[in-house]
Protein backbone atom coordinates (compact mmCIF):
# COMPACT_ATOMS: atom_id res chain seq x y z
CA UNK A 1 86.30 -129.89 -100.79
CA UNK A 2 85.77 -132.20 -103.81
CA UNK A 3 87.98 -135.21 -104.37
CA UNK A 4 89.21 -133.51 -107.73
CA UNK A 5 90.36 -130.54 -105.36
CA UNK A 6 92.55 -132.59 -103.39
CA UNK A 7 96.54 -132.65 -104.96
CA UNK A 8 98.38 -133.21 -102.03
CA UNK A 9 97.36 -135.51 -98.42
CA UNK A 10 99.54 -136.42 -95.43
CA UNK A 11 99.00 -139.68 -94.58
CA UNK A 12 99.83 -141.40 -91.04
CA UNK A 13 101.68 -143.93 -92.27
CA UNK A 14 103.15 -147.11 -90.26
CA UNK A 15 103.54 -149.59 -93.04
CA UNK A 16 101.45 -151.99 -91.48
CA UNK A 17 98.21 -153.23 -93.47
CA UNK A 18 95.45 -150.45 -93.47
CA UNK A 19 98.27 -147.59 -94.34
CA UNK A 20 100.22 -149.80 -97.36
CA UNK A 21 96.98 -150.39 -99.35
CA UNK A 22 96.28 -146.72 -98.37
CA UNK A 23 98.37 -145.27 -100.92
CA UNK A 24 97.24 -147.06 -104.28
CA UNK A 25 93.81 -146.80 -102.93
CA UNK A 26 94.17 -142.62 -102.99
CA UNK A 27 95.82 -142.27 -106.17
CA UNK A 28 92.41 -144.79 -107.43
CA UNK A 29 89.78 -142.89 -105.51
CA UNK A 30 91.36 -139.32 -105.41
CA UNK A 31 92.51 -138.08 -108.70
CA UNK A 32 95.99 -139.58 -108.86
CA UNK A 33 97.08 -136.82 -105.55
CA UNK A 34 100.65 -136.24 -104.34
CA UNK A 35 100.74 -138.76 -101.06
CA UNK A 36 103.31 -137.83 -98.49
CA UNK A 37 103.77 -140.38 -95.73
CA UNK A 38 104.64 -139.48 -92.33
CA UNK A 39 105.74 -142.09 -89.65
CA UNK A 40 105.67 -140.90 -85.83
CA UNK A 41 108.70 -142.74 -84.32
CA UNK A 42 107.35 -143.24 -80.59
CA UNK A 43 109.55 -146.21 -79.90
CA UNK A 44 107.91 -148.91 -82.46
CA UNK A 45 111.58 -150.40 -83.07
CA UNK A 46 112.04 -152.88 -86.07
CA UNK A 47 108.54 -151.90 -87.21
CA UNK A 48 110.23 -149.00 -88.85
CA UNK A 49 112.77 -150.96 -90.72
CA UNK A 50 112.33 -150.62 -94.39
CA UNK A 51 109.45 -148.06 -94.25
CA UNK A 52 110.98 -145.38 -96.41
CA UNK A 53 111.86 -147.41 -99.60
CA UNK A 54 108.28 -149.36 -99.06
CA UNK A 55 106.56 -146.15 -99.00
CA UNK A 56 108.35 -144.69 -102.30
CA UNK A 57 107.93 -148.08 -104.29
CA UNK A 58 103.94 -148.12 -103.42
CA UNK A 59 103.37 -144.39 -104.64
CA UNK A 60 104.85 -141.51 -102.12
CA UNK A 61 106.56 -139.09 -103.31
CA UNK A 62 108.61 -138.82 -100.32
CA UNK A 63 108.17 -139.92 -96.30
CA UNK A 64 109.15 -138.11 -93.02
CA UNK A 65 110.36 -140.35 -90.42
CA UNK A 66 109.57 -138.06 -86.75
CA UNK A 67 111.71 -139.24 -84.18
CA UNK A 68 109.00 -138.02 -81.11
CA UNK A 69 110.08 -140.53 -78.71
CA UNK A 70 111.07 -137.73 -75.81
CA UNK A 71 108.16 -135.61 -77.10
CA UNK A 72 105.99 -138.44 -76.43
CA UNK A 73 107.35 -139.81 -72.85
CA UNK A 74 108.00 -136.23 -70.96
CA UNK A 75 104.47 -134.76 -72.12
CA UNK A 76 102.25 -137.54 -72.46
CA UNK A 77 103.17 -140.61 -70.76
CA UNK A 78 104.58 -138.85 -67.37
CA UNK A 79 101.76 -136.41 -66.88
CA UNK A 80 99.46 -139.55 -67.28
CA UNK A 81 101.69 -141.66 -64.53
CA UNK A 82 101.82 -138.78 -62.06
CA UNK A 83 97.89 -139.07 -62.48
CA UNK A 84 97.72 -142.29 -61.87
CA UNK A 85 95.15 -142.44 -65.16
CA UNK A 86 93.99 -146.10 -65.54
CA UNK A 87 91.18 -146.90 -68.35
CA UNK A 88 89.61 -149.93 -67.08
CA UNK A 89 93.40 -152.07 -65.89
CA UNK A 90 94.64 -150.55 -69.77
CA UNK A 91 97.51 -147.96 -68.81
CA UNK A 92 96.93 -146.46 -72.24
CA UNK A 93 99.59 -147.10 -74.39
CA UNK A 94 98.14 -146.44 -77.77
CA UNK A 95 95.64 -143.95 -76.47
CA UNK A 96 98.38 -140.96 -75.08
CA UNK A 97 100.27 -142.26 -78.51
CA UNK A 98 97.53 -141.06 -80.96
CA UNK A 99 97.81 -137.35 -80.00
CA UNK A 100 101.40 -136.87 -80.24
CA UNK A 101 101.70 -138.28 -83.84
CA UNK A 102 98.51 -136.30 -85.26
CA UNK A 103 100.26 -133.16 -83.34
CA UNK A 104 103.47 -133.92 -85.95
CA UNK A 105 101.07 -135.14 -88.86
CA UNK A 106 98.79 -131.57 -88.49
CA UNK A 107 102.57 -129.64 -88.42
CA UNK A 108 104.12 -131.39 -91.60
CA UNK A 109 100.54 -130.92 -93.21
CA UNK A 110 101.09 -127.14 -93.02
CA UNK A 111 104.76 -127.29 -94.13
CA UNK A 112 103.90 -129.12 -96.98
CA UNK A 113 100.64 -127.25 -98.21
CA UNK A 114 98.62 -130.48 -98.19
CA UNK A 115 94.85 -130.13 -98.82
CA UNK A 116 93.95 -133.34 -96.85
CA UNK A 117 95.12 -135.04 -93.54
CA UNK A 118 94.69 -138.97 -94.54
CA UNK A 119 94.21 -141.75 -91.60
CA UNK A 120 94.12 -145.75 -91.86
CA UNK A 121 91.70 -145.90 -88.42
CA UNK A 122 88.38 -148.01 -88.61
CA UNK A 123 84.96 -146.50 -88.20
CA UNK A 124 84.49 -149.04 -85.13
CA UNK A 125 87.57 -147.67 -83.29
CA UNK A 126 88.55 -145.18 -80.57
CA UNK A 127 91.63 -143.90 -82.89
CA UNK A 128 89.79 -142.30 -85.58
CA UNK A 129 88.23 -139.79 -82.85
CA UNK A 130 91.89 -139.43 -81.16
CA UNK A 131 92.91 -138.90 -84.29
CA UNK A 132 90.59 -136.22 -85.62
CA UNK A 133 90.24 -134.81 -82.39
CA UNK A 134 93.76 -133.20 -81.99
CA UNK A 135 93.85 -132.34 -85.73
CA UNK A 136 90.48 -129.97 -85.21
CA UNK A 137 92.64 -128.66 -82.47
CA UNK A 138 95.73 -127.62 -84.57
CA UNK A 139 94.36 -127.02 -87.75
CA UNK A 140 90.16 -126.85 -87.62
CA UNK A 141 90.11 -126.27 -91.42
CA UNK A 142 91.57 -129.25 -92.70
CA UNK A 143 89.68 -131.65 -94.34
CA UNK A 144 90.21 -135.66 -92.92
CA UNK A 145 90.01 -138.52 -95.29
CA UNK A 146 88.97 -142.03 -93.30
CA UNK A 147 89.31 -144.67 -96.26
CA UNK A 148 87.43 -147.05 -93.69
CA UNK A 149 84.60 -144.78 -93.72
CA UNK A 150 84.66 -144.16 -98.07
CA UNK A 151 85.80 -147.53 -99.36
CA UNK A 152 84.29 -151.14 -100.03
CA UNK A 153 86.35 -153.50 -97.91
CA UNK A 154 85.53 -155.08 -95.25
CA UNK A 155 87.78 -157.10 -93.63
CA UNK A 156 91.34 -157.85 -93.34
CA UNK A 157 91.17 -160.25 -95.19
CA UNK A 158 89.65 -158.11 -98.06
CA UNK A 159 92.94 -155.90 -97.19
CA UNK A 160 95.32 -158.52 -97.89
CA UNK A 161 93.25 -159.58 -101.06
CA UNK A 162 93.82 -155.70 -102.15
CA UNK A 163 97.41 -156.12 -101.09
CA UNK A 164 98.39 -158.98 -103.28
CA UNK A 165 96.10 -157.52 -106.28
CA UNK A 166 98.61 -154.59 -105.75
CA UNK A 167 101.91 -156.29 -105.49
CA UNK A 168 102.34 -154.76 -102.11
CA UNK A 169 104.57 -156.65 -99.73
CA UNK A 170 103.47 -157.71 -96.11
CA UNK A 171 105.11 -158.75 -92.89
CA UNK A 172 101.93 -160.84 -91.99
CA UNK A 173 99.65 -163.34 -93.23
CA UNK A 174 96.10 -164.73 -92.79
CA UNK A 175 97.75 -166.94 -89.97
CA UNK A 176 98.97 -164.48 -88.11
CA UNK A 177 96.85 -161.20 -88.71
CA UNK A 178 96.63 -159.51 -85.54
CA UNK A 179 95.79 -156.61 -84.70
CA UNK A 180 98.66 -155.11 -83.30
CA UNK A 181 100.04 -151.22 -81.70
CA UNK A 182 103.34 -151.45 -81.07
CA UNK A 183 105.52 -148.38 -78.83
CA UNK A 184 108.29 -147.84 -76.51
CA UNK A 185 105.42 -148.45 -73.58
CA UNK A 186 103.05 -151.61 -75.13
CA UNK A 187 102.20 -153.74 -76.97
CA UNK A 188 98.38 -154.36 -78.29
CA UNK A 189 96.89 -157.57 -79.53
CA UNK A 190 93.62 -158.10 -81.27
CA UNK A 191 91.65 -159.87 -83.72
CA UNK A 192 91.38 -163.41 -84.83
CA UNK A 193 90.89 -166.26 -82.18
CA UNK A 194 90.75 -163.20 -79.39
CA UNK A 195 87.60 -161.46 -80.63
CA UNK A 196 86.00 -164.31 -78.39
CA UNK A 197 86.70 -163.53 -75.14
CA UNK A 198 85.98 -167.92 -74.30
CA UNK A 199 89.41 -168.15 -76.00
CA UNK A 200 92.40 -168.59 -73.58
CA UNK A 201 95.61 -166.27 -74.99
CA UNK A 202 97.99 -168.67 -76.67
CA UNK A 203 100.68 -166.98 -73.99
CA UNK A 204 103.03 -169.86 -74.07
CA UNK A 205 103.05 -170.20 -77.98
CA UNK A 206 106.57 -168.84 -79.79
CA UNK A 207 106.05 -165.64 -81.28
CA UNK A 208 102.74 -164.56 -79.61
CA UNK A 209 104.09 -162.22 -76.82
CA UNK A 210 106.71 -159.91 -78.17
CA UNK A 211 107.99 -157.85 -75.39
CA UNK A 212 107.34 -160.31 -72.69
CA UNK A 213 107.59 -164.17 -71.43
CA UNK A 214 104.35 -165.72 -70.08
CA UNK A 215 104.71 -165.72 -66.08
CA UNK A 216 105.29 -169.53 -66.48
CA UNK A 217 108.47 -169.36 -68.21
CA UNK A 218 109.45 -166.35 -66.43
CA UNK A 219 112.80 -167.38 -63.33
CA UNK A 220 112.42 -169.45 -60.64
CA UNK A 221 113.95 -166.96 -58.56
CA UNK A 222 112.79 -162.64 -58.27
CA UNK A 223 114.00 -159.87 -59.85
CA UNK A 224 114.34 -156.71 -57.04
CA UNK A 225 114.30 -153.24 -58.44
CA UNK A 226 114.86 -149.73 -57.14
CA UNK A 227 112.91 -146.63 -58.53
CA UNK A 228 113.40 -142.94 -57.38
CA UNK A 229 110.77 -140.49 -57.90
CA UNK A 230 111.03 -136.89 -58.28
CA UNK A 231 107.75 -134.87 -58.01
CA UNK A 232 106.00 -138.28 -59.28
CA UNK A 233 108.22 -138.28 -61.95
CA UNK A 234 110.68 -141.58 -62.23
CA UNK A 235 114.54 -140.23 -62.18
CA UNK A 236 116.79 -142.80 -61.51
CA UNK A 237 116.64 -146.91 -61.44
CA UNK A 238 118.31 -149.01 -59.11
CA UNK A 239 120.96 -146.22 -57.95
CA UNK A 240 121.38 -144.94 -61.27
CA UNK A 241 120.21 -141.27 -62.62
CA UNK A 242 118.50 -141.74 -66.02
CA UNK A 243 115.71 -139.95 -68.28
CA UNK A 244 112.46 -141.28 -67.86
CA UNK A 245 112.19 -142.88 -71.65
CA UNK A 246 115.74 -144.64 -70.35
CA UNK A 247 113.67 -145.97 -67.27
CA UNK A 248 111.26 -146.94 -69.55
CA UNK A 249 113.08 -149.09 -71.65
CA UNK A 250 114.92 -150.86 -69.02
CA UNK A 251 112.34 -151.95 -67.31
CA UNK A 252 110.28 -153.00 -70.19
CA UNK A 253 113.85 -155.52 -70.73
CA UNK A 254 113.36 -156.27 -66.68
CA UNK A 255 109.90 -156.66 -66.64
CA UNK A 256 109.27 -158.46 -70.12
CA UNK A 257 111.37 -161.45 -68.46
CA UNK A 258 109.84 -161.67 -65.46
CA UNK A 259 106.33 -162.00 -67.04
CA UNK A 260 105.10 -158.30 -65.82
CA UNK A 261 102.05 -156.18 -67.50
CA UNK A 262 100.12 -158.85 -69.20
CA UNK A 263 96.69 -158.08 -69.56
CA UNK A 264 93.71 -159.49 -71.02
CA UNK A 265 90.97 -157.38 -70.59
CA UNK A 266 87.41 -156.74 -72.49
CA UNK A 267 87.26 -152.90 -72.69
CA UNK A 268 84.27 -150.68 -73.56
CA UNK A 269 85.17 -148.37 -76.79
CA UNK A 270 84.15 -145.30 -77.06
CA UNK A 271 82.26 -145.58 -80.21
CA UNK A 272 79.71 -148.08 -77.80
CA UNK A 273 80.96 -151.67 -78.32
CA UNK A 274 83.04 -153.91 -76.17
CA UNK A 275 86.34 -155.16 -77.26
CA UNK A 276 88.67 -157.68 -76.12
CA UNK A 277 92.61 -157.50 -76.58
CA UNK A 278 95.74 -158.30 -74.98
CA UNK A 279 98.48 -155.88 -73.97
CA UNK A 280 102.31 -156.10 -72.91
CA UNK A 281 102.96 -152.92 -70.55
CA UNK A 282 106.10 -154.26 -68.54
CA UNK A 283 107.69 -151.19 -67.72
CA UNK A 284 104.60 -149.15 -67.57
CA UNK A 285 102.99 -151.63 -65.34
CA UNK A 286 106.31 -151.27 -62.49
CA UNK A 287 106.38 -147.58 -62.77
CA UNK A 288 102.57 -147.53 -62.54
CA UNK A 289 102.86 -150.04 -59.36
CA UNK A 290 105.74 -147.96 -57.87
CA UNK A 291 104.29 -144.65 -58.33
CA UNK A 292 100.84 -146.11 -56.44
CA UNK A 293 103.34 -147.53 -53.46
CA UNK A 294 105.06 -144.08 -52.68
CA UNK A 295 101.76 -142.20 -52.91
CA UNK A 296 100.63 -143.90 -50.47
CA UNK A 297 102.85 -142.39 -48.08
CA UNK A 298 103.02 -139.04 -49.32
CA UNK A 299 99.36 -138.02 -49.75
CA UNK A 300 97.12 -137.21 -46.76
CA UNK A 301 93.74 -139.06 -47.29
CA UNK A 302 91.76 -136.45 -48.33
CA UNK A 303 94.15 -135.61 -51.41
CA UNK A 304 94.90 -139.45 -51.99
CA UNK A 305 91.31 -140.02 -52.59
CA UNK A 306 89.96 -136.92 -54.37
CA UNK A 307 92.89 -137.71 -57.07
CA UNK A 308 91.83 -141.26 -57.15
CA UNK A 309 88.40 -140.02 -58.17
CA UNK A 310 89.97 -137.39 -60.81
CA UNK A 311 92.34 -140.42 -62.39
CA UNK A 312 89.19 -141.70 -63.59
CA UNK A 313 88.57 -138.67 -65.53
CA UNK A 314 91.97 -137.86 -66.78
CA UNK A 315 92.26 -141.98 -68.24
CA UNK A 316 88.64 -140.99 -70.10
CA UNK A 317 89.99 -137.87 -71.50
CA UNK A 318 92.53 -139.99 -72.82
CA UNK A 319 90.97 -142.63 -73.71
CA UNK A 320 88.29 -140.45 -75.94
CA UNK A 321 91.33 -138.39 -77.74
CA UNK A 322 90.09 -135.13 -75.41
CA UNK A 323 94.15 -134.70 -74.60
CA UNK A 324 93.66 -131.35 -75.97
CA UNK A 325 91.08 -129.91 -73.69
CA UNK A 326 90.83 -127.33 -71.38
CA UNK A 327 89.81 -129.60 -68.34
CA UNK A 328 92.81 -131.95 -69.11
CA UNK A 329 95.08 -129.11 -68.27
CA UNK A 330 92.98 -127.93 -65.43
CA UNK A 331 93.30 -131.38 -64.30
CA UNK A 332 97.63 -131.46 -65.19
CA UNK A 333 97.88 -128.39 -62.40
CA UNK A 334 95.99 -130.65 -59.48
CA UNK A 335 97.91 -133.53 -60.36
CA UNK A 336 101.15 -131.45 -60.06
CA UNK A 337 100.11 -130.02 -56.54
CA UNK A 338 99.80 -133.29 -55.48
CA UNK A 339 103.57 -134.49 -56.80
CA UNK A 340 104.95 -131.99 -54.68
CA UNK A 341 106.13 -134.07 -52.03
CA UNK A 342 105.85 -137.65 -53.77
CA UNK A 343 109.12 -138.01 -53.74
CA UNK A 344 111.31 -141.16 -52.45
CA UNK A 345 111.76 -144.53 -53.44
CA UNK A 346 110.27 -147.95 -54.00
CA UNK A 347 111.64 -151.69 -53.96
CA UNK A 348 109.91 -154.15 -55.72
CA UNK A 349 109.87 -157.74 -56.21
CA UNK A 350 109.05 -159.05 -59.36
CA UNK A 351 108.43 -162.68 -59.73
CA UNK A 352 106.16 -165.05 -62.74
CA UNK A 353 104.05 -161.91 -63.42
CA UNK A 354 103.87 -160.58 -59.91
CA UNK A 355 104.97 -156.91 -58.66
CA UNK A 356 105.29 -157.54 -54.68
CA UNK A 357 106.00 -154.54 -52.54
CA UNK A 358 109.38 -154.72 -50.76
CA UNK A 359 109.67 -151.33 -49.45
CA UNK A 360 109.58 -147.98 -49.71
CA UNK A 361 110.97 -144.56 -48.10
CA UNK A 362 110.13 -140.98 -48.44
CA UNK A 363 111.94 -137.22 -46.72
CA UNK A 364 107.97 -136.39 -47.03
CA UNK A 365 106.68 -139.82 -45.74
CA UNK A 366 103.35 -138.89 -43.95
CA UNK A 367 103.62 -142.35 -41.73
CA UNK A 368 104.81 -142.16 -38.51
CA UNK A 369 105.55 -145.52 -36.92
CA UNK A 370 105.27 -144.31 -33.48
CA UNK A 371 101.92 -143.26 -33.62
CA UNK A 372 101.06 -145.89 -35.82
CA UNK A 373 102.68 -148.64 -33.50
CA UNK A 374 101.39 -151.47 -31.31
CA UNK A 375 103.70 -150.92 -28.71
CA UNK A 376 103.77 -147.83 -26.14
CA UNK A 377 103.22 -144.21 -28.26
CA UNK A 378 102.55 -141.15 -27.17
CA UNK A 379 99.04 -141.46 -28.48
CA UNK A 380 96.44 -141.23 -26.05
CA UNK A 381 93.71 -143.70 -26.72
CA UNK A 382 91.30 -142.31 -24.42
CA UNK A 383 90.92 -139.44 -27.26
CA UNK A 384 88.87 -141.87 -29.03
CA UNK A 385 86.37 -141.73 -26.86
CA UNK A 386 84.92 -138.35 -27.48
CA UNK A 387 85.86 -138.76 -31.15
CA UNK A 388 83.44 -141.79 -31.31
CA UNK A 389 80.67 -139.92 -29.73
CA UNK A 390 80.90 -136.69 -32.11
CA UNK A 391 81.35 -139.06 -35.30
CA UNK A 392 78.42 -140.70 -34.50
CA UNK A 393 76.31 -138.23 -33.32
CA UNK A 394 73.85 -138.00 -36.24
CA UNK A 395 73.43 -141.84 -35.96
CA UNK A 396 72.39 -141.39 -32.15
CA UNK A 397 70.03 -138.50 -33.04
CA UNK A 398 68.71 -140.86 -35.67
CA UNK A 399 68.40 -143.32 -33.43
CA UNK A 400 66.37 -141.58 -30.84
CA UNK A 401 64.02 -139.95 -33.36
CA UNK A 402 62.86 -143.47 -34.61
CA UNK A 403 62.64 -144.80 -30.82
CA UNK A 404 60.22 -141.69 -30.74
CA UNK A 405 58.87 -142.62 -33.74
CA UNK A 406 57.97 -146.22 -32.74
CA UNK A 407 60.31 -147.82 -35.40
């Protein structure tokens, strides 16, 4: 399709820096097109203050403001918990984000007629592919427009020259342009002093974290918490029946204090490079911890470590945007066999950034104390014997074969 051809785009729009230059930049490049904006709500808070009335006064004719905050917690963020998916330590908070909002972008797109899907992601980033990916999904027709694959600029600093050129307003400046991804489950932090990964976090300095304290100025004293699982699925905190997003939030309050899910991590992309940033996962990072403890009562070995193996490939799927793929779904109905019984719940300590296990029960708890025991049990130890001997039996043939053999 020619740029001429193009009248109308949908453009994921959060307001931050790529998206608000965005805007003039298509009506430059693009034949003056009708821009609508389209802001996936999946917990981003103040972020989404002012958005609509910025987005008019910098050339849409209109913005849709999705509240997918349920959406995005019940079918992306649980089914990722009960897998246990972990991308390298990074519990994946903008990752499972991406496909929900291009899911709402590809369905306005169609409402509205638009001839072009229009995204703010670099060409050096996973988002662009988690992006694209789910719109080839839901609509494999439409054409994508990457500005950070068509235009000149190349920096952020270039950005913010194009943004003042432009008259459009910022929340940031050149002191404090981060990177950031904000939702209801993290917060992301890259760019500037942290592209060296020599450079220690400023953790203590006012401002930096956002949804957390550094574990140094967290309470002298710990913070205990109750979670009750349901089929893997978090149901209720300390006594109290909520939703999961409810859980969510609380303990993102809980855990934020108490210094909980800070991570600073150097991560392989999946366009080839390595990347350092820092993430705030509080409540992720307790429901994560809690839903580890209680597994490890409720799966038999053999299950326990087969889905171990299998998290790895549900956190790349992920990771690399495949959300909408066959073997992620295959992969959904093991993960579900396996919450069958991981039910119960978990105490945990929390204390200057540490989650300490302080107990946990189960009706489907696998442990039995008595056989388990030091003291008297029913178990016979002198079954051990023959066990041994069978176990090893291909080391003792082994054995004698390179006796035979002179070795």
């Amino acid at each position: 399709m020619e740029k001429k051809d193009i009248k109308k785009v949908v453009l994921a729009y959060s307001g931050g820096l790529d998206t608000s230059i965005i805007i003039p930049w298509l009506k430059e490049n693009y034949n003056n097109p009708e821009i609508i904006c389209v802001s996936g709500n999946v917990g981003q808070a103040d972020e989404l203050d002012g958005l609509e009335e910025k987005a008019i006064k910098t050339g849409a004719s209109k913005i849709y403001i999705e509240d997918i905050t349920d959406e995005f917690v019940d079918d992306f963020i649980v089914p990722s918990l009960k897998a246990g998916a972990v991308y390298e330590e990074y519990l994946l908070g903008t990752s499972f984000a991406r496909p929900v909002i291009a899911k709402r972008l590809v369905e306005i797109a169609l409402k509205e007629g638009a001839d072009a899907i229009c995204h703010g992601c670099t060409g050096k980033g996973n988002d662009q592919v988690r992006f694209e990916l789910t719109i080839k999904h839901f609509a494999p027709g439409m054409k994508v427009i990457a500005p950070w694959r068509e235009w000149d600029i190349k920096s952020r600093d270039e950005e913010i020259d194009y943004a003042e050129a432009h008259n459009i307003p910022l929340k940031i400046n050149r002191e404090t342009n981060y990177s950031k991804d904000k939702n209801l489950w993290h917060l992301s932090h890259e760019g500037m002093d942290l592209e060296n990964p020599a450079n220690e976090p400023q953790y203590e300095k006012p401002g930096f974290l956002e949804m957390s304290v550094s574990p140094m100025q967290a309470p002298d004293i710990p913070t205990y918490v109750t979670i009750d699982f349901e089929k893997g699925a978090p149901v209720a905190l300390d006594g109290k029946k909520m939703t999961a997003k409810e859980i969510i939030l609380a303990l993102n309050e809980i855990g934020g204090k108490n210094g909980i899910g800070i991570l600073d991590i150097v991560e392989n992309r999946l366009v080839g490079m390595k990347s350092r940033g820092i993430y705030e996962t509080p409540g992720g990072s307790i429901l994560y911890k809690a839903h580890a403890v209680l597994e490890t009562i409720c799966l038999d070995k053999l299950t326990a470590h087969k889905k171990a193996e299998l998290a790895l490939t549900y956190a790349d799927l992920v990771y690399n945007g495949q959300w909408y793929t066959p073997l992620r779904e295959a992969l959904d109905a093991f993960v579900d066999k396996t919450q069958e019984t991981v039910t119960g719940s978990v105490k945990l300590k929390l204390y200057k950034g540490n989650m300490i296990n302080a107990g946990v029960t189960s009706p489907y708890s696998l442990y039995d104390e008595d056989l388990a025991s030091f003291g008297e049990s029913d178990y016979d130890q002198r079954d051990a014997e023959g066990f041994i001997n069978l176990y090893g039996l291909p080391i003792t043939v082994k054995a004698a074969l390179n006796k035979k053999l002179g070795k």
